[in-house]
Protein backbone atom coordinates (compact mmCIF):
# COMPACT_ATOMS: atom_id res chain seq x y z
CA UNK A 1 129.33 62.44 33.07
CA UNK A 2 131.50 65.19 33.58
CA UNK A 3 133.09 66.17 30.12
CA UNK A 4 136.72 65.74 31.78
CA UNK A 5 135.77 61.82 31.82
CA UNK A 6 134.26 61.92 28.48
CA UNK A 7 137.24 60.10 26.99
CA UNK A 8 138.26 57.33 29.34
CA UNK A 9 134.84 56.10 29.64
CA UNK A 10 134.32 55.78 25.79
CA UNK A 11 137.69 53.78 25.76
CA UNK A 12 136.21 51.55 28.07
CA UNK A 13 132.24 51.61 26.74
CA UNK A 14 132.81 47.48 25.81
CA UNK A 15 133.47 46.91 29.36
CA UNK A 16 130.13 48.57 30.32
CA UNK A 17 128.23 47.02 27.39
CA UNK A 18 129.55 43.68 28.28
CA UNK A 19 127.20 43.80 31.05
CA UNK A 20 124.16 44.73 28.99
CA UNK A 21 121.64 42.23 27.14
CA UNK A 22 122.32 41.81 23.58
CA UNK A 23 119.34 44.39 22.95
CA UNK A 24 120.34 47.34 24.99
CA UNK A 25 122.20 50.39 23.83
CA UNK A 26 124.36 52.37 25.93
CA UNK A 27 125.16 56.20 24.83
CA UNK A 28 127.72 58.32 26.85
CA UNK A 29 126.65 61.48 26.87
CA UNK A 30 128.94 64.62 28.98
CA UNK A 31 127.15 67.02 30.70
CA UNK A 32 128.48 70.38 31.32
CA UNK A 33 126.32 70.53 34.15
CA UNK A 34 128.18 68.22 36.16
CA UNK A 35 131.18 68.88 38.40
CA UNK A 36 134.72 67.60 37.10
CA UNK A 37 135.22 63.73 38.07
CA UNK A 38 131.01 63.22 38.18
CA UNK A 39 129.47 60.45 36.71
CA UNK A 40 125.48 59.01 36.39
CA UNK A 41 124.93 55.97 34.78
CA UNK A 42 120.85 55.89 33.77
CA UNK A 43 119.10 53.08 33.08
CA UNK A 44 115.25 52.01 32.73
CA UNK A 45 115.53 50.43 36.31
CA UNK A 46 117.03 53.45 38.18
CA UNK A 47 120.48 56.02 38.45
CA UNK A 48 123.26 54.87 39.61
CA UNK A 49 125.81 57.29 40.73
CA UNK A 50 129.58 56.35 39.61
CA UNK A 51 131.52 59.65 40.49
CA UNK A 52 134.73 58.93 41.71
CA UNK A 53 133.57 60.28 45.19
CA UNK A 54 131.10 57.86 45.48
CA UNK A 55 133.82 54.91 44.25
CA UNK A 56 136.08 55.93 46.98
CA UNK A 57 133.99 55.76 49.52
CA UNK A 58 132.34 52.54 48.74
CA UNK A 59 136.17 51.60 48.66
CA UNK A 60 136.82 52.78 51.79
CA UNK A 61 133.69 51.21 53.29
CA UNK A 62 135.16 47.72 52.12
CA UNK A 63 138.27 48.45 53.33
CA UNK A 64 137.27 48.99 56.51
CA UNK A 65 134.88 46.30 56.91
CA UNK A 66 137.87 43.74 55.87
CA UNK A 67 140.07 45.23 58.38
CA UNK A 68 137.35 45.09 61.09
CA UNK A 69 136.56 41.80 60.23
CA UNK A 70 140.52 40.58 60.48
CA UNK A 71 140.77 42.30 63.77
CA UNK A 72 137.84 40.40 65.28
CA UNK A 73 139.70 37.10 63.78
CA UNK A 74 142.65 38.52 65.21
CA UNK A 75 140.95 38.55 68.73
CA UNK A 76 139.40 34.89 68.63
CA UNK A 77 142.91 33.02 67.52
CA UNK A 78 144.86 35.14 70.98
CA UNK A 79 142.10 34.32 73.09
CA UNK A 80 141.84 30.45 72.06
């Protein structure tokens, strides 16, 4: 992670290692060679990006989907 998030993300590591089996370890580790507001989570099963970017758009993506999903519901209760 970007060093800027360094501190939120340890304030919320139980959250994270909630989600872990009893076994695993998590570190957090900042990397100066990320951009501000950057963030890789690795594990042994792959990388999974968690910038804020990539959180907005997958917000955005749901967002949308909802709305075009309420529009087509929309359509089917005027045309009944």
């Amino acid at each position: 992670m970007a060093p800027d998030q360094y501190d939120i993300t340890v304030d919320r590591k139980d959250e994270i290692e909630a989600v872990l089996y009893q076994n695993q370890q998590l570190w957090i580790v900042p990397s100066h060679q990320l951009e501000q507001n950057q963030c890789y989570i690795e594990t042994p099963f792959g990388r999974v990006n968690a910038s804020l970017d990539t959180q907005f758009a997958e917000i955005k993506q749901q967002l949308e989907h909802l709305l075009e999903e309420g529009t087509a519901d929309e359509s089917h209760s005027t045309a009944s």
